[in-house]
PDB file of N, CA and C in Angstrom:
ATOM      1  N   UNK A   1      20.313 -22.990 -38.053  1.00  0.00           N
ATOM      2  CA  UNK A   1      20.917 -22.074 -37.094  1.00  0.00           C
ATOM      3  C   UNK A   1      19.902 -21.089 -36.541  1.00  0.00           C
ATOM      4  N   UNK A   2      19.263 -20.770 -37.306  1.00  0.00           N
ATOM      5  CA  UNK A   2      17.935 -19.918 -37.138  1.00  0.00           C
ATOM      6  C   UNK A   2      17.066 -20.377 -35.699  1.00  0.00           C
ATOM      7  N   UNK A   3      16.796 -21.408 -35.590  1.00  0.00           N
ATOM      8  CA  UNK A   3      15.955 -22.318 -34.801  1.00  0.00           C
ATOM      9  C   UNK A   3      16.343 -21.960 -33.556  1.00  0.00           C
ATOM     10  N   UNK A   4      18.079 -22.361 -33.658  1.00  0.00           N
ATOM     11  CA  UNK A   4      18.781 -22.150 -32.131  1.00  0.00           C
ATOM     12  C   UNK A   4      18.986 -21.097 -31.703  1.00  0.00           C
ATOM     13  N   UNK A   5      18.956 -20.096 -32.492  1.00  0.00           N
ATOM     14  CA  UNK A   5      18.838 -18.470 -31.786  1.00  0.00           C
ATOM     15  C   UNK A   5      17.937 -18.106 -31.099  1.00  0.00           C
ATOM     16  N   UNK A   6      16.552 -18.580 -31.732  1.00  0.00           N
ATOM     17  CA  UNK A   6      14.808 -18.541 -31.727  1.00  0.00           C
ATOM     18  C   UNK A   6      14.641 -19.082 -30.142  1.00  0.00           C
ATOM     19  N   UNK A   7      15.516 -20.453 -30.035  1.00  0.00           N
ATOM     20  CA  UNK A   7      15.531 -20.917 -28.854  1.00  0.00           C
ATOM     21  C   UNK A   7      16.128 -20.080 -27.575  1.00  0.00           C
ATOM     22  N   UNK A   8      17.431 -19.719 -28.039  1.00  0.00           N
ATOM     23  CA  UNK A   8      17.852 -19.292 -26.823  1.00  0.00           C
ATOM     24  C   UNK A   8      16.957 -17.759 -26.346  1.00  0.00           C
ATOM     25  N   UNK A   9      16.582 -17.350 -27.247  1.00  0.00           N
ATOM     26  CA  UNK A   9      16.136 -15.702 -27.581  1.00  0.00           C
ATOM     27  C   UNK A   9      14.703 -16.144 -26.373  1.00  0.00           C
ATOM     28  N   UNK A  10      13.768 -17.302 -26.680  1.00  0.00           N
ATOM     29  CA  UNK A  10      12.601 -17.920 -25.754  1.00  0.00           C
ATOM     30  C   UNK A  10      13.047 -18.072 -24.533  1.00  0.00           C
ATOM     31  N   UNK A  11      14.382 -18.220 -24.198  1.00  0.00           N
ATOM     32  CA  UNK A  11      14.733 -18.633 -22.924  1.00  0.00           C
ATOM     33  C   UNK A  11      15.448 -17.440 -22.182  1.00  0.00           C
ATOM     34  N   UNK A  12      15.847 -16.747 -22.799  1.00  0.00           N
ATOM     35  CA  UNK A  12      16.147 -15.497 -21.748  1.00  0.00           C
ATOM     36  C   UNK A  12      14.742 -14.374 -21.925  1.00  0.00           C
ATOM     37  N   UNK A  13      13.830 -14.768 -22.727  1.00  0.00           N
ATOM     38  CA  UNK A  13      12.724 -14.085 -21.704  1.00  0.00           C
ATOM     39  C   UNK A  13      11.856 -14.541 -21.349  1.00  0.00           C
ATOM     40  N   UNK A  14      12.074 -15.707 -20.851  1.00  0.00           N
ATOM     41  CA  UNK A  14      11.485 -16.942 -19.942  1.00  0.00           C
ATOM     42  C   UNK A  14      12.349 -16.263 -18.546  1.00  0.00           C
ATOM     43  N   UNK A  15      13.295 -16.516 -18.620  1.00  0.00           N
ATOM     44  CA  UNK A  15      13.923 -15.699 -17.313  1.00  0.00           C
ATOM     45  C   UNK A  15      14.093 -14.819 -16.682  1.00  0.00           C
ATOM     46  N   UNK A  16      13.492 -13.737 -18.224  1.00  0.00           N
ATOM     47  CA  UNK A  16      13.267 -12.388 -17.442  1.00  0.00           C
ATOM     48  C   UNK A  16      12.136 -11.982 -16.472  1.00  0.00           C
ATOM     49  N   UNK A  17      11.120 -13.141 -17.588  1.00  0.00           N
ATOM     50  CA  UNK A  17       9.842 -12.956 -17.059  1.00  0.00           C
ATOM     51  C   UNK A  17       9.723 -13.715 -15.474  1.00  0.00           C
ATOM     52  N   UNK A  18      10.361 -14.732 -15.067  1.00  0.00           N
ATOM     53  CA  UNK A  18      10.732 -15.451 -13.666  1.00  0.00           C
ATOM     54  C   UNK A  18      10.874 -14.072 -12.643  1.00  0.00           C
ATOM     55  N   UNK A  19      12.026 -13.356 -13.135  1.00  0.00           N
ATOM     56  CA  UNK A  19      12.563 -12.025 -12.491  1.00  0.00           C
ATOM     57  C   UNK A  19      11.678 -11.536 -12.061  1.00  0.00           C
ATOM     58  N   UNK A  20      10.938 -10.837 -13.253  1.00  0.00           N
ATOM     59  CA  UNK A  20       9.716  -9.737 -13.055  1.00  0.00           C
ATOM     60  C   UNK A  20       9.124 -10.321 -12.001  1.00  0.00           C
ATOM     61  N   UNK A  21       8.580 -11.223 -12.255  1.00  0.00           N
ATOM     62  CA  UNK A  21       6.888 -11.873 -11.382  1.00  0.00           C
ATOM     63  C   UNK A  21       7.737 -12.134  -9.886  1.00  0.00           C
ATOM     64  N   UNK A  22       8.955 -12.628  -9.656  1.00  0.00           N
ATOM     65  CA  UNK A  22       9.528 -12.360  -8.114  1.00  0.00           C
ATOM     66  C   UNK A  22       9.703 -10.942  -8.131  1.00  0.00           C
ATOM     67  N   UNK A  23      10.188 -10.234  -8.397  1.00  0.00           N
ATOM     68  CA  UNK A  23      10.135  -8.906  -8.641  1.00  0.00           C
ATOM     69  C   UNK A  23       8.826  -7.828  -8.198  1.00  0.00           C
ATOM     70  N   UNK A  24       7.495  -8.913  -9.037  1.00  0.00           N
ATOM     71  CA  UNK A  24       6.587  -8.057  -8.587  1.00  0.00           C
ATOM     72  C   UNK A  24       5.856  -8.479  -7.041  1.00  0.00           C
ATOM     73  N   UNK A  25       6.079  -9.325  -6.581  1.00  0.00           N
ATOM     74  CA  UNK A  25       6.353  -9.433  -5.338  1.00  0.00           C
ATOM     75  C   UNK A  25       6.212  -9.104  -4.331  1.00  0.00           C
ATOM     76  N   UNK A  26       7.769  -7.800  -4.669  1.00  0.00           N
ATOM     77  CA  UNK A  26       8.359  -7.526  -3.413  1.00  0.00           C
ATOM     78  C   UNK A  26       9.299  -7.679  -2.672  1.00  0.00           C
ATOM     79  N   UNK A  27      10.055  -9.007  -4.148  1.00  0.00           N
ATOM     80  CA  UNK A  27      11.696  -9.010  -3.308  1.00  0.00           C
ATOM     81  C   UNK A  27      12.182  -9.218  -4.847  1.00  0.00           C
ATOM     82  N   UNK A  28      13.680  -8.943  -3.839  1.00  0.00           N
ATOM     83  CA  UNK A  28      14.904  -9.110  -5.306  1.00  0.00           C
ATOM     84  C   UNK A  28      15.603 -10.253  -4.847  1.00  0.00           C
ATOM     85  N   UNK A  29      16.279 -11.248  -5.603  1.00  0.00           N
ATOM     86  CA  UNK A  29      16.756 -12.372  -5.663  1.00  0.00           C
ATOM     87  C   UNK A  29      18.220 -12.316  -5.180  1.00  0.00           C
ATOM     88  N   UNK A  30      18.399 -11.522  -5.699  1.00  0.00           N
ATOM     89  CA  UNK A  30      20.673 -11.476  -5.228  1.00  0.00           C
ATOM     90  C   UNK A  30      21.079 -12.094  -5.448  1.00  0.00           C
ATOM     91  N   UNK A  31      21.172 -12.897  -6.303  1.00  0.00           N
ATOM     92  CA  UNK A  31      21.652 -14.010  -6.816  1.00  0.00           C
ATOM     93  C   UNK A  31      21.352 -14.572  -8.305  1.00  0.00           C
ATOM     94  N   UNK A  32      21.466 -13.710  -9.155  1.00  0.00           N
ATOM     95  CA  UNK A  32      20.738 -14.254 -10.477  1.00  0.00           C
ATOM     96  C   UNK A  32      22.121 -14.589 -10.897  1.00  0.00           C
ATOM     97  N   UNK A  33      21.941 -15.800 -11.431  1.00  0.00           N
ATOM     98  CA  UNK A  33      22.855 -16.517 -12.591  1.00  0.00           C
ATOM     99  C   UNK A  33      22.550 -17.983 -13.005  1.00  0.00           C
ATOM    100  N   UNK A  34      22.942 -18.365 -13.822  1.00  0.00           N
ATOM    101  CA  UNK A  34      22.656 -19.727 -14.658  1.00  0.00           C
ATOM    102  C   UNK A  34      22.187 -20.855 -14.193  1.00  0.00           C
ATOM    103  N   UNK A  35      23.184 -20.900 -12.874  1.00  0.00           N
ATOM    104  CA  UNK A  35      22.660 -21.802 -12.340  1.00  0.00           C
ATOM    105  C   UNK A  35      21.330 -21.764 -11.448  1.00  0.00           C
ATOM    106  N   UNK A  36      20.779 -20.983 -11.699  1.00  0.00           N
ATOM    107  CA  UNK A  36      19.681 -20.620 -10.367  1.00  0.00           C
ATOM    108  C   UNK A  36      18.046 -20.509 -11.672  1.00  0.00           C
ATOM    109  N   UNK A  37      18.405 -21.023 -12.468  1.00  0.00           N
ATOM    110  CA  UNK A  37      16.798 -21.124 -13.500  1.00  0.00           C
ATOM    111  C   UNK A  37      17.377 -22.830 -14.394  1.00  0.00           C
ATOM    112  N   UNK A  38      15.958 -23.465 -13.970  1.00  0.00           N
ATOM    113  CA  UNK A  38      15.641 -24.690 -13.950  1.00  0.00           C
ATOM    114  C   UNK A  38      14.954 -25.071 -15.173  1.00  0.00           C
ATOM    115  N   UNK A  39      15.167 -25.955 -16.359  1.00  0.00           N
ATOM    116  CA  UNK A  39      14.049 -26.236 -17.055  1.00  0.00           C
ATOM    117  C   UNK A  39      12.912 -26.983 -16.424  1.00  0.00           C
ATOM    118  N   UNK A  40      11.679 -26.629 -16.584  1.00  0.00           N
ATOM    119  CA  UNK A  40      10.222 -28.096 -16.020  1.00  0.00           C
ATOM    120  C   UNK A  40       9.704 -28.540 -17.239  1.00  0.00           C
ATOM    121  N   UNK A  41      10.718 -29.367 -17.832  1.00  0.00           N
ATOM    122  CA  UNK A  41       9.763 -30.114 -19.063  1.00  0.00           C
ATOM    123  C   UNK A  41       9.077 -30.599 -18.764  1.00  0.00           C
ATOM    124  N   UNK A  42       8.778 -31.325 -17.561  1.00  0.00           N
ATOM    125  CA  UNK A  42       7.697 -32.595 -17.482  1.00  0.00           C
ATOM    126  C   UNK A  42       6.394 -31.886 -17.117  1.00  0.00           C
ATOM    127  N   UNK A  43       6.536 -30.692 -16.801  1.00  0.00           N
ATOM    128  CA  UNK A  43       5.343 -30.189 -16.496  1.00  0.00           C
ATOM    129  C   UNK A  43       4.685 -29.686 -17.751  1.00  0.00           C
ATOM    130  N   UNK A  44       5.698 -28.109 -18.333  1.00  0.00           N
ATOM    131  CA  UNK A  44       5.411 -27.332 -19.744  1.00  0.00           C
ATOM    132  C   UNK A  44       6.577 -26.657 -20.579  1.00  0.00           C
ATOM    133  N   UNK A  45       6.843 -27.664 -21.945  1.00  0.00           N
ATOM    134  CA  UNK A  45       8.011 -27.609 -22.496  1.00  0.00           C
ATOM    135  C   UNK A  45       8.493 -26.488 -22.927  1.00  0.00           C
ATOM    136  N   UNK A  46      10.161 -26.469 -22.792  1.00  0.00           N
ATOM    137  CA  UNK A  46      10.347 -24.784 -22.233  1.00  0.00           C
ATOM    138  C   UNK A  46      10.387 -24.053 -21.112  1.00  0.00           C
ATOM    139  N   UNK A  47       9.532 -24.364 -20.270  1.00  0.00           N
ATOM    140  CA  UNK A  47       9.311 -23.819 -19.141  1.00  0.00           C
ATOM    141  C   UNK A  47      10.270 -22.956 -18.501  1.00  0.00           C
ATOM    142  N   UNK A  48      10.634 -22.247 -17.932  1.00  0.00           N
ATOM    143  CA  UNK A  48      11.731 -21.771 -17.035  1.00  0.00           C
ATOM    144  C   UNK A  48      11.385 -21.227 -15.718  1.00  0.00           C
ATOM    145  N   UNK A  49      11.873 -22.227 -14.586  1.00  0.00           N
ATOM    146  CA  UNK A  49      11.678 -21.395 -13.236  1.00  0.00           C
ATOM    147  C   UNK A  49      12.913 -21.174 -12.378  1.00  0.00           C
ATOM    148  N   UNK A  50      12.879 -20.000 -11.581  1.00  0.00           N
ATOM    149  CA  UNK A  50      13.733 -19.354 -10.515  1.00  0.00           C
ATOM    150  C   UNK A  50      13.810 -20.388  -9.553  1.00  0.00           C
ATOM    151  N   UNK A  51      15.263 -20.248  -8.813  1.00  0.00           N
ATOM    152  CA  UNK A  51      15.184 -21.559  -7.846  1.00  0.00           C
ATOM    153  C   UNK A  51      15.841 -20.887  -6.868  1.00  0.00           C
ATOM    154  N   UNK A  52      16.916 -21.096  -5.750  1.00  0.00           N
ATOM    155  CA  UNK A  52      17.384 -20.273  -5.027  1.00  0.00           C
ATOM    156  C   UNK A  52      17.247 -19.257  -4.294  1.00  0.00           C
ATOM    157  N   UNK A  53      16.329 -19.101  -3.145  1.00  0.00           N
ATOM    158  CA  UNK A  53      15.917 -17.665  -2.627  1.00  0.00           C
ATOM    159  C   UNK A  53      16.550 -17.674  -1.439  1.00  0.00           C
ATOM    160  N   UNK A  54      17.672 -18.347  -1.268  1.00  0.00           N
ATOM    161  CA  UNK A  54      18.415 -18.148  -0.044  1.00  0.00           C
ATOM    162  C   UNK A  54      19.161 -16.555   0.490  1.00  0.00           C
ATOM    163  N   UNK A  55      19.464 -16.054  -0.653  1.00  0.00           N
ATOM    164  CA  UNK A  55      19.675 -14.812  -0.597  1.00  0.00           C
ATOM    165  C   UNK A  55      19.374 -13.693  -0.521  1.00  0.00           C
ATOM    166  N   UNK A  56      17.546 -13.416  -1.236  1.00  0.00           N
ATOM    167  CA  UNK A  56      16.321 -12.661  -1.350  1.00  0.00           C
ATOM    168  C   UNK A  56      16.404 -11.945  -0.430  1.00  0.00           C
ATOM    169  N   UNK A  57      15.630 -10.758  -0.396  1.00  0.00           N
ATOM    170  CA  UNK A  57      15.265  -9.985   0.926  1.00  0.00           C
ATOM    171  C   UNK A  57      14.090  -9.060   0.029  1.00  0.00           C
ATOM    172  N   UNK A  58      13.277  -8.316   1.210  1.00  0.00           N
ATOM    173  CA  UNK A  58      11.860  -7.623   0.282  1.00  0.00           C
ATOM    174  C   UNK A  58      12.253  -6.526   0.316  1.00  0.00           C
ATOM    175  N   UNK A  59      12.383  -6.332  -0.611  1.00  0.00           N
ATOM    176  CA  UNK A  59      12.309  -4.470  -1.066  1.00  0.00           C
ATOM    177  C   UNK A  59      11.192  -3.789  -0.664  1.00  0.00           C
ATOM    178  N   UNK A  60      10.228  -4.202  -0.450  1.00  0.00           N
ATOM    179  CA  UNK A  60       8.840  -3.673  -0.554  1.00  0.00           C
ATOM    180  C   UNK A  60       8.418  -3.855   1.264  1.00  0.00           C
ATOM    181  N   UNK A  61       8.026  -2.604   1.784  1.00  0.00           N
ATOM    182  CA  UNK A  61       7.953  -2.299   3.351  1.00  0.00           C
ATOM    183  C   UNK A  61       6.645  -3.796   2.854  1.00  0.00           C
ATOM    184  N   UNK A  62       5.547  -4.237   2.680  1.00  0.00           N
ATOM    185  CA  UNK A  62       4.719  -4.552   2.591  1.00  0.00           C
ATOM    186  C   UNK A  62       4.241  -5.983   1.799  1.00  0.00           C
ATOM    187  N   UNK A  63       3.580  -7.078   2.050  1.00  0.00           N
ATOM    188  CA  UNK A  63       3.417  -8.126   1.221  1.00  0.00           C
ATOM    189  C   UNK A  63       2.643  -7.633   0.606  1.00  0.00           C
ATOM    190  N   UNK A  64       3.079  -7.976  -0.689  1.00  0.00           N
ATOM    191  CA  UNK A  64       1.876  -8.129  -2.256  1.00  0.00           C
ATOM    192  C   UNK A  64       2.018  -9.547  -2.276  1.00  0.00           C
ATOM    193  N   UNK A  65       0.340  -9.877  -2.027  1.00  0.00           N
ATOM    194  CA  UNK A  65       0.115 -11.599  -2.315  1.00  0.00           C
ATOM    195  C   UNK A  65      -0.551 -11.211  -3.550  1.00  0.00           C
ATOM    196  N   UNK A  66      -0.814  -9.985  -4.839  1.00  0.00           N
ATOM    197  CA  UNK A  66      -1.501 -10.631  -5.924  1.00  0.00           C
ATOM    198  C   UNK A  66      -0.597  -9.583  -7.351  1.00  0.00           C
ATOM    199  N   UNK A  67      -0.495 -10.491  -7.968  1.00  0.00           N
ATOM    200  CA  UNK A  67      -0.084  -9.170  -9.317  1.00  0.00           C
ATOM    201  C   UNK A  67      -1.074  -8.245  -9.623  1.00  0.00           C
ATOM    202  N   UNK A  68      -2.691  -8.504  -9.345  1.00  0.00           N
ATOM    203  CA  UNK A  68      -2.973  -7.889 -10.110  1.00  0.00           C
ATOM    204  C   UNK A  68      -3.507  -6.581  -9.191  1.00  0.00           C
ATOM    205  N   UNK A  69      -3.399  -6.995  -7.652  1.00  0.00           N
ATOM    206  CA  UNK A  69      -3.182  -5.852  -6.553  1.00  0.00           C
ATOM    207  C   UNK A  69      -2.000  -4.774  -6.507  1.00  0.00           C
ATOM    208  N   UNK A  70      -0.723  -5.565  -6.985  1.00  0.00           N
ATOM    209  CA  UNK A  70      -0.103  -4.675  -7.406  1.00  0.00           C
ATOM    210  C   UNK A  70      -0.018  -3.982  -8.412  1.00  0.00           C
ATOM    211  N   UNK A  71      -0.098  -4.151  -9.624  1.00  0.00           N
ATOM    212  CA  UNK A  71      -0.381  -3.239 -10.192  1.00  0.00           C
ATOM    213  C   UNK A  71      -1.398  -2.008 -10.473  1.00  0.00           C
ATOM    214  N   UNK A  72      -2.516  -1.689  -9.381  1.00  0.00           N
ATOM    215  CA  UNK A  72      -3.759  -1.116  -8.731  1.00  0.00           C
ATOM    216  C   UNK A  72      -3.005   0.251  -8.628  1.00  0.00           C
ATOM    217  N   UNK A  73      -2.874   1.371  -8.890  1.00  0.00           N
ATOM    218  CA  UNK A  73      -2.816   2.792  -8.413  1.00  0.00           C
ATOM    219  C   UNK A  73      -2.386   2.781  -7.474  1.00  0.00           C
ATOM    220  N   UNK A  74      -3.434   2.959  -6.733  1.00  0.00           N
ATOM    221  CA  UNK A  74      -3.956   2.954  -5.210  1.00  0.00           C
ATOM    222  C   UNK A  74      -3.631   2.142  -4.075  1.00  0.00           C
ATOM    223  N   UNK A  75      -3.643   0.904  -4.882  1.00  0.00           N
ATOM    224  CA  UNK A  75      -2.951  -0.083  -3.985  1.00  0.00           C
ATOM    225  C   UNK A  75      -1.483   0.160  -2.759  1.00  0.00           C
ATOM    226  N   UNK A  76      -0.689   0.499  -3.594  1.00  0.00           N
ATOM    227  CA  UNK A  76       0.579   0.855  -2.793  1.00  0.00           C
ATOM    228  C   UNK A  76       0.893   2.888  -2.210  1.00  0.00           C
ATOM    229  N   UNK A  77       0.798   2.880  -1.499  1.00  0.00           N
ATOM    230  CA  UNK A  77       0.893   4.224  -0.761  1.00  0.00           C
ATOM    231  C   UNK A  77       2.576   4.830  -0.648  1.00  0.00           C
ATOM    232  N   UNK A  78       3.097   5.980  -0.833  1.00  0.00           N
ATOM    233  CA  UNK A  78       4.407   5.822  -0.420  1.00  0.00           C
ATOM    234  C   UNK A  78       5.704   5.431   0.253  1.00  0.00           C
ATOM    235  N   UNK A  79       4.658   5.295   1.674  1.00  0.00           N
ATOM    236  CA  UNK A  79       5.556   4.792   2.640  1.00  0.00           C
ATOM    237  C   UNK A  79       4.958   3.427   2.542  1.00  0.00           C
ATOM    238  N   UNK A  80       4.665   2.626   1.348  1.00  0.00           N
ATOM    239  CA  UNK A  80       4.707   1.084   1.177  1.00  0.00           C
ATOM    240  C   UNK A  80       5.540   0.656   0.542  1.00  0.00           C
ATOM    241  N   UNK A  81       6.175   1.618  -0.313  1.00  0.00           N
ATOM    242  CA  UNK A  81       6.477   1.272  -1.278  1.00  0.00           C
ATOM    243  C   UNK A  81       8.229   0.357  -0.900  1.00  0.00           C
ATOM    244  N   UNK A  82       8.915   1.395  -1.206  1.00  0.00           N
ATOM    245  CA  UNK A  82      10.555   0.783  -1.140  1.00  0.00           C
ATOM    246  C   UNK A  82      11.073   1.220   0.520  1.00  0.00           C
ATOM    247  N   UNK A  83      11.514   0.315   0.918  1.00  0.00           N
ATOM    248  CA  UNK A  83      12.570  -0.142   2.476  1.00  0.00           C
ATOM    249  C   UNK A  83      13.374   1.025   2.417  1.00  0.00           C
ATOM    250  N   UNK A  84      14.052   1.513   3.426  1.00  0.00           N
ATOM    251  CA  UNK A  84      14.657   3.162   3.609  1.00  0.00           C
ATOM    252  C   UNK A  84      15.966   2.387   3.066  1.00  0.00           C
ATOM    253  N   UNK A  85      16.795   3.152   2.855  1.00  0.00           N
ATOM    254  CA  UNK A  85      18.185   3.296   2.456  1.00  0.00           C
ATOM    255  C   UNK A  85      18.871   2.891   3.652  1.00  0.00           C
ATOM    256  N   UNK A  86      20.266   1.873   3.352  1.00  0.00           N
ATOM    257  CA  UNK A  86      21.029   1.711   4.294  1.00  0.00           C
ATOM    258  C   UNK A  86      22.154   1.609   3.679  1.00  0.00           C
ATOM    259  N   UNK A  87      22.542   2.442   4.937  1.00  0.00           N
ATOM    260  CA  UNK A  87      24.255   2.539   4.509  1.00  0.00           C
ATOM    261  C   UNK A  87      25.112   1.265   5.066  1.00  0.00           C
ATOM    262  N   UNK A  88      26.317   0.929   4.681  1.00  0.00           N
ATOM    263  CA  UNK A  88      27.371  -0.037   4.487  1.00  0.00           C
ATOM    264  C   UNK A  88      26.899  -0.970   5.207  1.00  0.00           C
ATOM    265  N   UNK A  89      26.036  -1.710   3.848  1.00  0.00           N
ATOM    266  CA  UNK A  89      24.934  -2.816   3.831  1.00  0.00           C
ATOM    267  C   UNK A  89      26.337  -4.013   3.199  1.00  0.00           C
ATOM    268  N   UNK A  90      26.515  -5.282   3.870  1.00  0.00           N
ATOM    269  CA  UNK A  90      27.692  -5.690   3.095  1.00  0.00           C
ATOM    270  C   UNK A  90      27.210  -6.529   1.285  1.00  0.00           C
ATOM    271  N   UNK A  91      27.821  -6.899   0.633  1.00  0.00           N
ATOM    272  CA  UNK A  91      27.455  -7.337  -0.526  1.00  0.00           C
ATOM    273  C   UNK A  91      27.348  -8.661  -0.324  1.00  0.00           C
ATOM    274  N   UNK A  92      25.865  -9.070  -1.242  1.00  0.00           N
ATOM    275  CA  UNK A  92      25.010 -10.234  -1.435  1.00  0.00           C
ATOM    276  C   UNK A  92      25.134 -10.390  -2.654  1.00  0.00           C
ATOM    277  N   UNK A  93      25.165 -11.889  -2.875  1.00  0.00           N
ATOM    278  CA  UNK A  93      25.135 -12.186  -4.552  1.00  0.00           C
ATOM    279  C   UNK A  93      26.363 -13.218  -4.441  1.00  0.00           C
ATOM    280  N   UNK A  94      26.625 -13.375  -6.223  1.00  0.00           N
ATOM    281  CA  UNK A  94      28.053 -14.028  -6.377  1.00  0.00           C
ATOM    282  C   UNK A  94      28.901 -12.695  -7.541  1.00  0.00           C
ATOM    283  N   UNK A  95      30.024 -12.462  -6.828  1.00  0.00           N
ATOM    284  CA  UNK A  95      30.590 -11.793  -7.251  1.00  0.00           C
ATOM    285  C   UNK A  95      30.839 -11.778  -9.379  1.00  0.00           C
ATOM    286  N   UNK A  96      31.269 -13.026  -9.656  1.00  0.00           N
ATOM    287  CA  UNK A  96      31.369 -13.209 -10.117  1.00  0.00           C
ATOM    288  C   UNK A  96      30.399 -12.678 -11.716  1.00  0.00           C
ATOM    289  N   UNK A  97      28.934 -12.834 -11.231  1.00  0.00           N
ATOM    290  CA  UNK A  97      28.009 -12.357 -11.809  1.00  0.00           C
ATOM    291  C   UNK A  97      26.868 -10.643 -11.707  1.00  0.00           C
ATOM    292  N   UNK A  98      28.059 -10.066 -10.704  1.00  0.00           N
ATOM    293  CA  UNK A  98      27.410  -9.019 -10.465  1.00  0.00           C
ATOM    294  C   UNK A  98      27.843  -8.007 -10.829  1.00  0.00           C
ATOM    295  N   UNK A  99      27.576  -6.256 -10.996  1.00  0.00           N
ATOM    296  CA  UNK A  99      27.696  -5.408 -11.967  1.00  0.00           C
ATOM    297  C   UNK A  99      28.869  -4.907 -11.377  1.00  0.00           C
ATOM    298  N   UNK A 100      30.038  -4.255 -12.499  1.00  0.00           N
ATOM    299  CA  UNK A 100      31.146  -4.008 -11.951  1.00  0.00           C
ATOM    300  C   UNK A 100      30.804  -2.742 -11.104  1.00  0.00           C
ATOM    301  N   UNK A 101      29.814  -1.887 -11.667  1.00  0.00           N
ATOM    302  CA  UNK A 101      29.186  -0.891 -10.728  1.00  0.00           C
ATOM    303  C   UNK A 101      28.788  -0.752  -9.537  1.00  0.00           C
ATOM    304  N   UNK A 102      28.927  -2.284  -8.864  1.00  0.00           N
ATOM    305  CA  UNK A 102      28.398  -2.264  -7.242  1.00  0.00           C
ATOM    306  C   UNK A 102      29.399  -1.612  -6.852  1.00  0.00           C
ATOM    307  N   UNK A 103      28.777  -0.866  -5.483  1.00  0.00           N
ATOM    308  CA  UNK A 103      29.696  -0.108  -4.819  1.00  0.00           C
ATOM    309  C   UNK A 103      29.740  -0.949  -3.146  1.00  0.00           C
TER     310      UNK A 103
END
């Protein structure tokens, strides 16, 4: 029983880590749920990748093509950083999987 915990415990931060790295980016997904992370055994066992970016949009005024640019100080300036606020933006996602807190 041990094993299969070990397993699943590898696979949700296999998915978190998918998140992050779209995440670091520059966009958010809108759409996270089960069905949208893929095993690639044939490539590297275990594996887990993000699939679905039909929904995405960039948070970030600016492309980051490198992680390791983004994470640089300096790199990102204020007005690079996050897209202005908009009001009665309609809701993206699947309901089903999203926080009862959306407003």
């Amino acid at each position: 029983m041990n094993e299969y915990f070990k397993y699943i415990f590898e696979f949700g931060v296999e998915m978190i880590n998918c998140i992050e790295k779209f995440h670091s980016l520059g966009y958010i997904h809108c759409d996270i749920k089960p069905e949208n992370f893929i095993f690639r055994e044939n490539i590297h066992p275990n594996q887990v990748s993000l699939i679905d970016f039909g929904l995405s949009h960039r948070y970030l005024k600016r492309d980051i093509w490198s992680y390791q640019e983004y994470l640089k100080e300096d790199y990102l300036t204020d007005e690079d950083k996050h897209v202005e606020y908009e009001d009665n933006v309609y809701f993206k996602g699947t309901p089903s999987f999203s926080s009862v807190n959306t407003h």
